[in-house]
Protein backbone atom coordinates (compact mmCIF):
# COMPACT_ATOMS: atom_id res chain seq x y z
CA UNK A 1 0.00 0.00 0.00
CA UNK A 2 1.40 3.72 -1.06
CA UNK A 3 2.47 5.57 1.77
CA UNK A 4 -0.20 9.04 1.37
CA UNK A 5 1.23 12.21 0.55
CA UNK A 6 0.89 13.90 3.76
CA UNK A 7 2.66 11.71 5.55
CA UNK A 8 5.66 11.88 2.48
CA UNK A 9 5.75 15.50 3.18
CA UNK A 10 6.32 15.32 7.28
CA UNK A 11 8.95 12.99 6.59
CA UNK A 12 11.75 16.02 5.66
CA UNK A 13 10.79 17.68 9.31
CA UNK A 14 11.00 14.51 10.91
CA UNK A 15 14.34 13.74 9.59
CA UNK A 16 15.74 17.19 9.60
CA UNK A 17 14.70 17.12 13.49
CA UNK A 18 17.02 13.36 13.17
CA UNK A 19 19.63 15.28 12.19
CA UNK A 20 19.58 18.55 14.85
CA UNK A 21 19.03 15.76 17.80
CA UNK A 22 22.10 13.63 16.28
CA UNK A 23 23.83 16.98 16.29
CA UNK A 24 22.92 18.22 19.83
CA UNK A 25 23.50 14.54 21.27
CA UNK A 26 27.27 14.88 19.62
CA UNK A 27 27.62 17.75 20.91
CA UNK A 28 26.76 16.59 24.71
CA UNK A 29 28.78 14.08 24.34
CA UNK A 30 32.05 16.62 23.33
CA UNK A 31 31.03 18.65 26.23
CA UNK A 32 30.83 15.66 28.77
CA UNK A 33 34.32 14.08 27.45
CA UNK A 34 36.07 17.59 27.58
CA UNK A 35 34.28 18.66 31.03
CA UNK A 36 33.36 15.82 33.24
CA UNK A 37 35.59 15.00 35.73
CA UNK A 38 37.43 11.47 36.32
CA UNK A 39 35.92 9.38 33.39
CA UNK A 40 38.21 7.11 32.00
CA UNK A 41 36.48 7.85 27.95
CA UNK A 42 33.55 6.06 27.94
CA UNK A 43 30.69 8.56 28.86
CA UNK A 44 27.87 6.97 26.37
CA UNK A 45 27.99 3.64 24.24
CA UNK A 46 26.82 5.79 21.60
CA UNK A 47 30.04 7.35 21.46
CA UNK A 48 32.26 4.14 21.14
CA UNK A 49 33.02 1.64 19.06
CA UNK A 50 30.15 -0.54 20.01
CA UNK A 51 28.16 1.32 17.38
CA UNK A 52 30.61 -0.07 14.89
CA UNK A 53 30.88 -3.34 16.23
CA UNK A 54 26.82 -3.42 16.33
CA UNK A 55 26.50 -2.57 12.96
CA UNK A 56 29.19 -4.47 11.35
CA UNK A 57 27.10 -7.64 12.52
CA UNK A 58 23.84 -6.06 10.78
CA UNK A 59 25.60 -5.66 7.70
CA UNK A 60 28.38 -8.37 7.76
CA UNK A 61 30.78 -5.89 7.25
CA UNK A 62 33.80 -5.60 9.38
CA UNK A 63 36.14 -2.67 9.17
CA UNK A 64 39.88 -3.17 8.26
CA UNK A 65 41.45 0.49 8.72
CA UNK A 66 40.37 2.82 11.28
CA UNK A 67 39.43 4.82 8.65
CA UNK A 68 36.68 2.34 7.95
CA UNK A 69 35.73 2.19 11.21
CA UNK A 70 35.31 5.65 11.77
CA UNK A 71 33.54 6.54 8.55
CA UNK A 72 31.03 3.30 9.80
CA UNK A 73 30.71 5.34 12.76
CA UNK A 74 29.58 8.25 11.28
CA UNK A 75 27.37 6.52 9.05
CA UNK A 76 25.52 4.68 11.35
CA UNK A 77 25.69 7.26 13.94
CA UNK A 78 24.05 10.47 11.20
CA UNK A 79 22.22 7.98 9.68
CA UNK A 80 20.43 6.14 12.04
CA UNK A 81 20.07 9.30 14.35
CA UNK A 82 18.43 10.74 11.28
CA UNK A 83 16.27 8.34 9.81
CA UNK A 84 14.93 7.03 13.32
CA UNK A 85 13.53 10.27 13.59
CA UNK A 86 10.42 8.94 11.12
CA UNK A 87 9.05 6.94 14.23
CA UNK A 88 8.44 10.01 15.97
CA UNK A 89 6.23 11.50 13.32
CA UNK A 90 4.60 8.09 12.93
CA UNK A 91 3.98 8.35 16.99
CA UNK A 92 3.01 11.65 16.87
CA UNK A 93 0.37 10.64 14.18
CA UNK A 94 -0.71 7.74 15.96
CA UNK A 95 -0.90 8.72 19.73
CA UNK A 96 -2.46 12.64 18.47
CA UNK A 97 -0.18 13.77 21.17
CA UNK A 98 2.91 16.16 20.79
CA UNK A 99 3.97 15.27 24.23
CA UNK A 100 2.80 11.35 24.56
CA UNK A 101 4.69 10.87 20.92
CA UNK A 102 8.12 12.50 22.53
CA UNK A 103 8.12 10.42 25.84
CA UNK A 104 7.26 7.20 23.92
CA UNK A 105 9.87 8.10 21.07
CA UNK A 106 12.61 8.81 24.37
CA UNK A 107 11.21 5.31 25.58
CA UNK A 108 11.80 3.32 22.53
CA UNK A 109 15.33 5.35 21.92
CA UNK A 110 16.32 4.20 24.76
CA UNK A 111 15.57 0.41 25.08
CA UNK A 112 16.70 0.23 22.03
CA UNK A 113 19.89 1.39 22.76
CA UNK A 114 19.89 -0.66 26.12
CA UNK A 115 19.09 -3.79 23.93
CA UNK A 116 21.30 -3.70 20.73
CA UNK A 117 24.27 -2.78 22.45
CA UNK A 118 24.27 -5.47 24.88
CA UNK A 119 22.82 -8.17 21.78
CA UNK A 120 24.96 -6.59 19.15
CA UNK A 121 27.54 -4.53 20.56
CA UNK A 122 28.72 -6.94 22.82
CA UNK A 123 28.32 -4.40 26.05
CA UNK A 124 27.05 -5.62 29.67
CA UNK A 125 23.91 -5.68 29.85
CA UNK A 126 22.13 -1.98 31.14
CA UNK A 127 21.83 -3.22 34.70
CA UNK A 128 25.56 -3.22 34.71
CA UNK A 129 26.64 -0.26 32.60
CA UNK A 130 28.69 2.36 35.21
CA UNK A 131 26.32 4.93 36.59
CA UNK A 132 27.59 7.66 34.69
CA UNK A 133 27.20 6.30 31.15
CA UNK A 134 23.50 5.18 32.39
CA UNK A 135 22.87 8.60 33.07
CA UNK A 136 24.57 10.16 30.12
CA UNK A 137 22.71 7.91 27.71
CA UNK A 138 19.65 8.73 29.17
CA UNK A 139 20.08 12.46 29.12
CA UNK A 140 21.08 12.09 25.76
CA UNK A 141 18.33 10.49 24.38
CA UNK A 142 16.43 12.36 26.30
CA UNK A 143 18.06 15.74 24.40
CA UNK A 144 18.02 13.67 21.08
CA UNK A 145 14.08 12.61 21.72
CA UNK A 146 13.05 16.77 22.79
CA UNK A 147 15.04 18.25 20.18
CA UNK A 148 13.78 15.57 17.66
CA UNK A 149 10.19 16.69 18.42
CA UNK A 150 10.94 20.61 18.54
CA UNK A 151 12.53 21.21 15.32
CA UNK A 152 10.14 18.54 13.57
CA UNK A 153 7.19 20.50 15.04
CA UNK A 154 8.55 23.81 13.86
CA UNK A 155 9.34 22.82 10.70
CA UNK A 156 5.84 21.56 10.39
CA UNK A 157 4.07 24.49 11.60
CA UNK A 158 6.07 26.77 8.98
């Protein structure tokens, strides 16, 4: 069945919001590695190379050079942070609710991150991740799931 044109034409706002929450999340992330105290690098597991190691299982693909790994990275990373974005304008479609469709999108963002990385990624499971990368991927999805749902809305409303 053809997708209908309305929802064709929400897709560019949806995305473009994928693309500023990728871009705020990155830059948390920059901010926490330069500025937070006693870490020893890892501050998310969407900063590492778990997200390459995930992916290169998806696509049985492994990297040779770190060149390859890192341009994997940013693939996956822009990509995915991008294109995910589409579920929230489905959500927002289906629950009729600005504010319902951002707290489920954060929820789904996030157990999806807390069960590929573990299944793919080969991380611990959530229940053992450190505190502070628990919290930091939560308040980055958290960012990533607001912004998502502000700039999509604004773009909309234009």
């Amino acid at each position: 069945m053809p997708l209908r044109a309305s929802r064709r034409r929400t897709w560019p706002a949806a995305v473009t919001g994928g693309v500023a929450g990728t871009a705020a999340m990155t830059a948390t992330l920059a901010v926490h590695t330069r500025f937070w105290p006693g870490l020893d690098g890892l501050i998310d597991y969407d900063a590492t190379d778990h997200v390459t190691t995930a992916a290169s299982k998806v696509i049985r693909w492994t990297p040779r050079t770190p060149a390859q790994q890192r341009t994997l990275f940013e693939v996956v990373h822009w990509g995915y942070g991008s294109a995910v974005a589409i579920q929230y304008d489905e959500l927002r479609r289906l629950l009729g609710s600005e504010r319902r469709a951002t707290v489920v999108f954060f929820l789904v963002c996030q157990a999806t991150a807390m069960t590929l990385f573990p299944v793919l990624g080969e991380t611990p499971p959530p229940w053992r991740w450190r505190r502070n990368v628990l919290l930091s991927s939560l308040g980055e999805h958290a960012l990533y799931a607001a912004t998502v749902a502000l700039v999509s809305r604004r773009l909309r409303t234009r």
